[in-house]
C-alpha atoms as a PDB file:
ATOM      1  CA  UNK A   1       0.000   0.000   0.000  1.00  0.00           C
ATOM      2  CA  UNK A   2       2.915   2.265   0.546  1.00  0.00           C
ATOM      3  CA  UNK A   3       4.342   2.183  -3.131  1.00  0.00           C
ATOM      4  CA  UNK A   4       0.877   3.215  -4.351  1.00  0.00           C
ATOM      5  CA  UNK A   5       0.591   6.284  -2.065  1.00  0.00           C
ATOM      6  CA  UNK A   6       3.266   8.216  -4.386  1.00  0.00           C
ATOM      7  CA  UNK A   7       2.094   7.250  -7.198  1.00  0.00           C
ATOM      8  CA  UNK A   8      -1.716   7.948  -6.142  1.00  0.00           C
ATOM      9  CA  UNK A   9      -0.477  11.255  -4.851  1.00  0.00           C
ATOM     10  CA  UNK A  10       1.369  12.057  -8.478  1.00  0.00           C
ATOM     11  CA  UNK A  11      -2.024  11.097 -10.300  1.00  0.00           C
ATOM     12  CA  UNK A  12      -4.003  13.570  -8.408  1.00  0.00           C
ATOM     13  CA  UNK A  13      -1.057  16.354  -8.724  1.00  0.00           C
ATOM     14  CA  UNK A  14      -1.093  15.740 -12.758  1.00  0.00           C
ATOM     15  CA  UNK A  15      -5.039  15.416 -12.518  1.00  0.00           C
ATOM     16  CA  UNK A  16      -4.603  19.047 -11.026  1.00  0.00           C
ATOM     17  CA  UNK A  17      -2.292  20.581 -13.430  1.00  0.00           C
ATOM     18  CA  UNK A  18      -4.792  19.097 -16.016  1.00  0.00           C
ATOM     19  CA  UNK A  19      -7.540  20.458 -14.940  1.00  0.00           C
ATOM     20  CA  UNK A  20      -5.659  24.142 -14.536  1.00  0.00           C
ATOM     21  CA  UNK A  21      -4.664  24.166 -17.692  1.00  0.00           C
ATOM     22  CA  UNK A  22      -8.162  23.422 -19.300  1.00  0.00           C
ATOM     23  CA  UNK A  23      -9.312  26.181 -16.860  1.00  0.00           C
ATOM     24  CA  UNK A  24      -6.967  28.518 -17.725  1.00  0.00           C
ATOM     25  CA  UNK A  25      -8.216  28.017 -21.510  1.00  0.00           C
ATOM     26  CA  UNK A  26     -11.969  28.832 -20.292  1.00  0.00           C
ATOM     27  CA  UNK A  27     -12.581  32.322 -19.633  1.00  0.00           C
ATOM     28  CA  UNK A  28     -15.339  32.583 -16.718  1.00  0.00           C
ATOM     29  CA  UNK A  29     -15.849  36.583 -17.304  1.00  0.00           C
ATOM     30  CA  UNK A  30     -14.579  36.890 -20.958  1.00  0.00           C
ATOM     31  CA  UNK A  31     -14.071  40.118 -22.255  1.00  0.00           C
ATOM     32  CA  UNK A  32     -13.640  41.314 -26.252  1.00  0.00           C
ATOM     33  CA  UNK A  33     -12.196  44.835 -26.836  1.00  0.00           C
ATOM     34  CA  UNK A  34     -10.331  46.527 -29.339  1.00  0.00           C
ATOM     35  CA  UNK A  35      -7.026  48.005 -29.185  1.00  0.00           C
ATOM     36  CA  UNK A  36      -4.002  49.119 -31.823  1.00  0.00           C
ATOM     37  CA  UNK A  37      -2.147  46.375 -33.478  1.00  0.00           C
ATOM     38  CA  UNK A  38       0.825  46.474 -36.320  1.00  0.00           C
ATOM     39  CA  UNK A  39      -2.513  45.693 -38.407  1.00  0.00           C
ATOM     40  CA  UNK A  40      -4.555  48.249 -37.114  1.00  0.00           C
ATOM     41  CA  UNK A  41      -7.193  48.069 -34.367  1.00  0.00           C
ATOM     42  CA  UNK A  42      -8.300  44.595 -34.009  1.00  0.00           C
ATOM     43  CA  UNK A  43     -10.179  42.503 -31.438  1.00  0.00           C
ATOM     44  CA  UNK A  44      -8.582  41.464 -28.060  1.00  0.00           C
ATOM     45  CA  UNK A  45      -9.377  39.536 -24.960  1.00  0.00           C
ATOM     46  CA  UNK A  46      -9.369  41.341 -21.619  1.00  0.00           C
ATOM     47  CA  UNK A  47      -5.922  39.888 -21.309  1.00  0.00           C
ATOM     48  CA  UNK A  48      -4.862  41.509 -24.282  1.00  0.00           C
ATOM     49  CA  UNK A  49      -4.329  37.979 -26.286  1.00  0.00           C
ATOM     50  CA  UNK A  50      -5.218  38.961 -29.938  1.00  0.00           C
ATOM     51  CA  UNK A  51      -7.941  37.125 -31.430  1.00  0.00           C
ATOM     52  CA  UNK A  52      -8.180  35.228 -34.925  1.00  0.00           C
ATOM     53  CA  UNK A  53     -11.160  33.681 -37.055  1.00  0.00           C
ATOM     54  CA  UNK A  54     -10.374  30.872 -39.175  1.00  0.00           C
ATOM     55  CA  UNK A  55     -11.535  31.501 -43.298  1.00  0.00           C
ATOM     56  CA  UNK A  56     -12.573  27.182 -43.171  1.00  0.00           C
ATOM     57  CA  UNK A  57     -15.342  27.772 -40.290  1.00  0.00           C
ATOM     58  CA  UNK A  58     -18.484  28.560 -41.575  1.00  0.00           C
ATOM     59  CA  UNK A  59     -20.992  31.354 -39.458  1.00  0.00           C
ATOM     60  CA  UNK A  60     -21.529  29.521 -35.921  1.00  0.00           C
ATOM     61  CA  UNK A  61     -19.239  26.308 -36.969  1.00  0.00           C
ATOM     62  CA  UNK A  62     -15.964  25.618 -35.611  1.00  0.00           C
ATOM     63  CA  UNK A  63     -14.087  23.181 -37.625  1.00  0.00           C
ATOM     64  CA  UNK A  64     -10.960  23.561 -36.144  1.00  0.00           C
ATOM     65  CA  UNK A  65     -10.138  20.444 -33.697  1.00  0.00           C
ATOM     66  CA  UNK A  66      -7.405  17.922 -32.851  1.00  0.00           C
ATOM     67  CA  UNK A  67      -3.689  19.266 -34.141  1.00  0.00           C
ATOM     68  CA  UNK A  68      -5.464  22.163 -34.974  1.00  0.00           C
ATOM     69  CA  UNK A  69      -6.728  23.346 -31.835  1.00  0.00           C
ATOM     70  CA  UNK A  70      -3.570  22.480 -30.118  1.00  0.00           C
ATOM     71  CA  UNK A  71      -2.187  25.190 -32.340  1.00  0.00           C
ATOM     72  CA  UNK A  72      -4.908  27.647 -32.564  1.00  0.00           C
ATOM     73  CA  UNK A  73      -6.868  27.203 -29.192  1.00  0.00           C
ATOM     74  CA  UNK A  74     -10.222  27.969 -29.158  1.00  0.00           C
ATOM     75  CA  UNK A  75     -11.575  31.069 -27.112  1.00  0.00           C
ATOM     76  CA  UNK A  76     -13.229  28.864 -24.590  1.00  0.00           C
ATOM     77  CA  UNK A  77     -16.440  30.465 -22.507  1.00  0.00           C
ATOM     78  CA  UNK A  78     -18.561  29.383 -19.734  1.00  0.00           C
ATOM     79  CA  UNK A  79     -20.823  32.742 -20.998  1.00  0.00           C
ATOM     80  CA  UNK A  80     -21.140  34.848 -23.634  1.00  0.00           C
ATOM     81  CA  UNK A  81     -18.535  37.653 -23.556  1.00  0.00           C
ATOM     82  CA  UNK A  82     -19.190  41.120 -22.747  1.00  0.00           C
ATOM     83  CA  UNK A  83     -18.233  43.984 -24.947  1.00  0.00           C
ATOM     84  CA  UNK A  84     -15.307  46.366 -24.124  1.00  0.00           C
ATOM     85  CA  UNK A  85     -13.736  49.167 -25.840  1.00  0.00           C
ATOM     86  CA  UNK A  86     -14.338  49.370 -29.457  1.00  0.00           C
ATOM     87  CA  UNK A  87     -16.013  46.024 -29.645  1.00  0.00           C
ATOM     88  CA  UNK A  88     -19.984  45.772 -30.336  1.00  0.00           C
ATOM     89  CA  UNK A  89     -22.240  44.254 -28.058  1.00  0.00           C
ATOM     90  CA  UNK A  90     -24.981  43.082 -31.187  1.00  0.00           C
ATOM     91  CA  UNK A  91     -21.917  41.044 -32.390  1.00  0.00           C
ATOM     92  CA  UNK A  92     -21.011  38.807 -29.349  1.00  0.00           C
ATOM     93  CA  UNK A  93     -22.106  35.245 -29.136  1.00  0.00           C
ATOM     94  CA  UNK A  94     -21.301  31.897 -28.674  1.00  0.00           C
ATOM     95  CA  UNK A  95     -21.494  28.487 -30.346  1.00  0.00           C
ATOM     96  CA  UNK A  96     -21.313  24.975 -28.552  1.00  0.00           C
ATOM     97  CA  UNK A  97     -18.602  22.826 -30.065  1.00  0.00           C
ATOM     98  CA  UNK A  98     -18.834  19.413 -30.581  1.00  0.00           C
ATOM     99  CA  UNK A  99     -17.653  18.355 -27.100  1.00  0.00           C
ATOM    100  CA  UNK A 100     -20.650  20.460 -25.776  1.00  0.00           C
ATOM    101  CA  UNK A 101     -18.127  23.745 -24.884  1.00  0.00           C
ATOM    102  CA  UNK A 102     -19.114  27.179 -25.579  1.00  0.00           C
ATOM    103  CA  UNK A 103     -16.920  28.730 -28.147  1.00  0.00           C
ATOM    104  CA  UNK A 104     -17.142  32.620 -28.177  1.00  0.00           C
ATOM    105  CA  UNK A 105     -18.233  34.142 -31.141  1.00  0.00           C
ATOM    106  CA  UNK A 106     -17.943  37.611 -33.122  1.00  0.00           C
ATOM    107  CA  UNK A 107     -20.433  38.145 -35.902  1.00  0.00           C
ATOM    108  CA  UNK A 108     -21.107  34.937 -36.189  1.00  0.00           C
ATOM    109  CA  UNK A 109     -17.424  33.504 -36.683  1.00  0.00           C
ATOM    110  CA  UNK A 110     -16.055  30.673 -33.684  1.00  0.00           C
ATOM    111  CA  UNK A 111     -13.028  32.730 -32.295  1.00  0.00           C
ATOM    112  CA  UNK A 112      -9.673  31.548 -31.215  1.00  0.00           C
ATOM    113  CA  UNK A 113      -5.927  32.632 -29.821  1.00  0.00           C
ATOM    114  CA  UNK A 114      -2.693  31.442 -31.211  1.00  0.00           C
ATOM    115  CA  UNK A 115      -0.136  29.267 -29.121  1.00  0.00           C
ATOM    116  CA  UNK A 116       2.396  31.343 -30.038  1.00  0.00           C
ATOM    117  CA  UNK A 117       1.357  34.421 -29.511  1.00  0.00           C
ATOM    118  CA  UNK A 118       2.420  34.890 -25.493  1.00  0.00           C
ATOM    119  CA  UNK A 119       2.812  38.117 -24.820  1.00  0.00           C
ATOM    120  CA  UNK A 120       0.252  40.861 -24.790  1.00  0.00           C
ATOM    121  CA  UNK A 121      -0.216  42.789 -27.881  1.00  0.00           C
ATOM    122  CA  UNK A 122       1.357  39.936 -29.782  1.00  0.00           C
ATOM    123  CA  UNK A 123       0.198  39.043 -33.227  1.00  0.00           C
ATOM    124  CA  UNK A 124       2.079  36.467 -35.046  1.00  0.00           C
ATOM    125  CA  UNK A 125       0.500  34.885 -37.408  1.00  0.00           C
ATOM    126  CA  UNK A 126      -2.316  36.928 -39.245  1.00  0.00           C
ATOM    127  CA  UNK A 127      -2.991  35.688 -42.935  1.00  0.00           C
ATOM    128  CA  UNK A 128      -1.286  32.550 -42.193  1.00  0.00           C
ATOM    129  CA  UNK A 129      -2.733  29.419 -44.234  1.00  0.00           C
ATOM    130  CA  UNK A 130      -2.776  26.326 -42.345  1.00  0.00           C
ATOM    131  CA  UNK A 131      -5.084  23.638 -41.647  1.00  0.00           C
ATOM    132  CA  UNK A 132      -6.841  24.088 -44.651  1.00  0.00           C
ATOM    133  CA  UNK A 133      -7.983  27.616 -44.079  1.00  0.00           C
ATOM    134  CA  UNK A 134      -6.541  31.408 -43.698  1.00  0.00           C
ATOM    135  CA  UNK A 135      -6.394  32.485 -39.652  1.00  0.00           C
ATOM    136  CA  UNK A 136      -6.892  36.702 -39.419  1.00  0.00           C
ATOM    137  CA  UNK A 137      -6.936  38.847 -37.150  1.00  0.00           C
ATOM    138  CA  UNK A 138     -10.673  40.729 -36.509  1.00  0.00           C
ATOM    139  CA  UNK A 139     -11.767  44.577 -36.765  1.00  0.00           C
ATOM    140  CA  UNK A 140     -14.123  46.047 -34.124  1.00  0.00           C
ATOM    141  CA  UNK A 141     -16.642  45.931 -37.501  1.00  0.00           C
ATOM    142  CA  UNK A 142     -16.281  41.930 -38.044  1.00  0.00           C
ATOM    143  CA  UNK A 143     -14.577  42.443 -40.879  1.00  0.00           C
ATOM    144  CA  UNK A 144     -11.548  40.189 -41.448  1.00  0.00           C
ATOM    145  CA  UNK A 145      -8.134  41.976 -41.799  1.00  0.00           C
ATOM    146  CA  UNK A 146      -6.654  40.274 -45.040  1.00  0.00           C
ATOM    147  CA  UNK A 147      -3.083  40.863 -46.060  1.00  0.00           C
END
């Protein structure tokens, strides 16, 4: 019974760091704002993560999973975001993935962060083509920033 203690003890410390990590992807009080950029003012999270829409998903579908949402993590919700700075309220939603999360949404497009991208303010890889699709950054009007 002894030997099993550590190695009960390990499983619940990994089970922990686990379940931080999928909690640090889900947002309780999500926030969308806009702020400057190299590509002009774009969409944000409150943290300041900058926030790309994937050209393959269609209005309200994410098709983005497996490899490619270990790259290009979804912006996870357990609520619809609320509107800061710059970004519009009527645009805001959500959409439940296939697992049954909630996926925040801006005019109508499943939104997501790069893995890459760890600072604040960071943006590196708008109008990148990968995974079958174009990721962009978003304006405060929807609109995709191509280029």
């Amino acid at each position: 019974m002894r030997r099993l203690l550590p190695l009960t003890v390990a499983g619940l410390v990994l089970a922990g760091v686990s379940t931080s990590l999928a909690a640090s992807r889900l947002q309780a009080a999500p926030k969308l704002a806009v702020s400057s950029s190299p590509f002009g003012k774009i969409l944000f999270d409150g943290r300041r993560r900058a926030i790309y829409a994937f050209t393959r998903d269609g209005r309200g579908k994410s098709t983005c999973y497996g490899a490619c949402a270990a790259a290009w993590p979804p912006f996870l919700v357990a609520r619809r975001p609320v509107a800061g700075t710059g970004a519009r309220k009527a645009l805001i939603g959500t959409v439940r993935r296939r697992d049954g999360r909630l996926q925040a949404t801006y005019a109508g497009r499943p939104l997501y962060f790069y893995v890459g991208d760890r600072k604040p303010g960071q943006v590196l890889c708008q109008n990148v083509a990968e995974f079958g699709g174009t990721w962009l950054v978003v304006r405060g009007s929807g609109r995709l920033v191509r280029g």
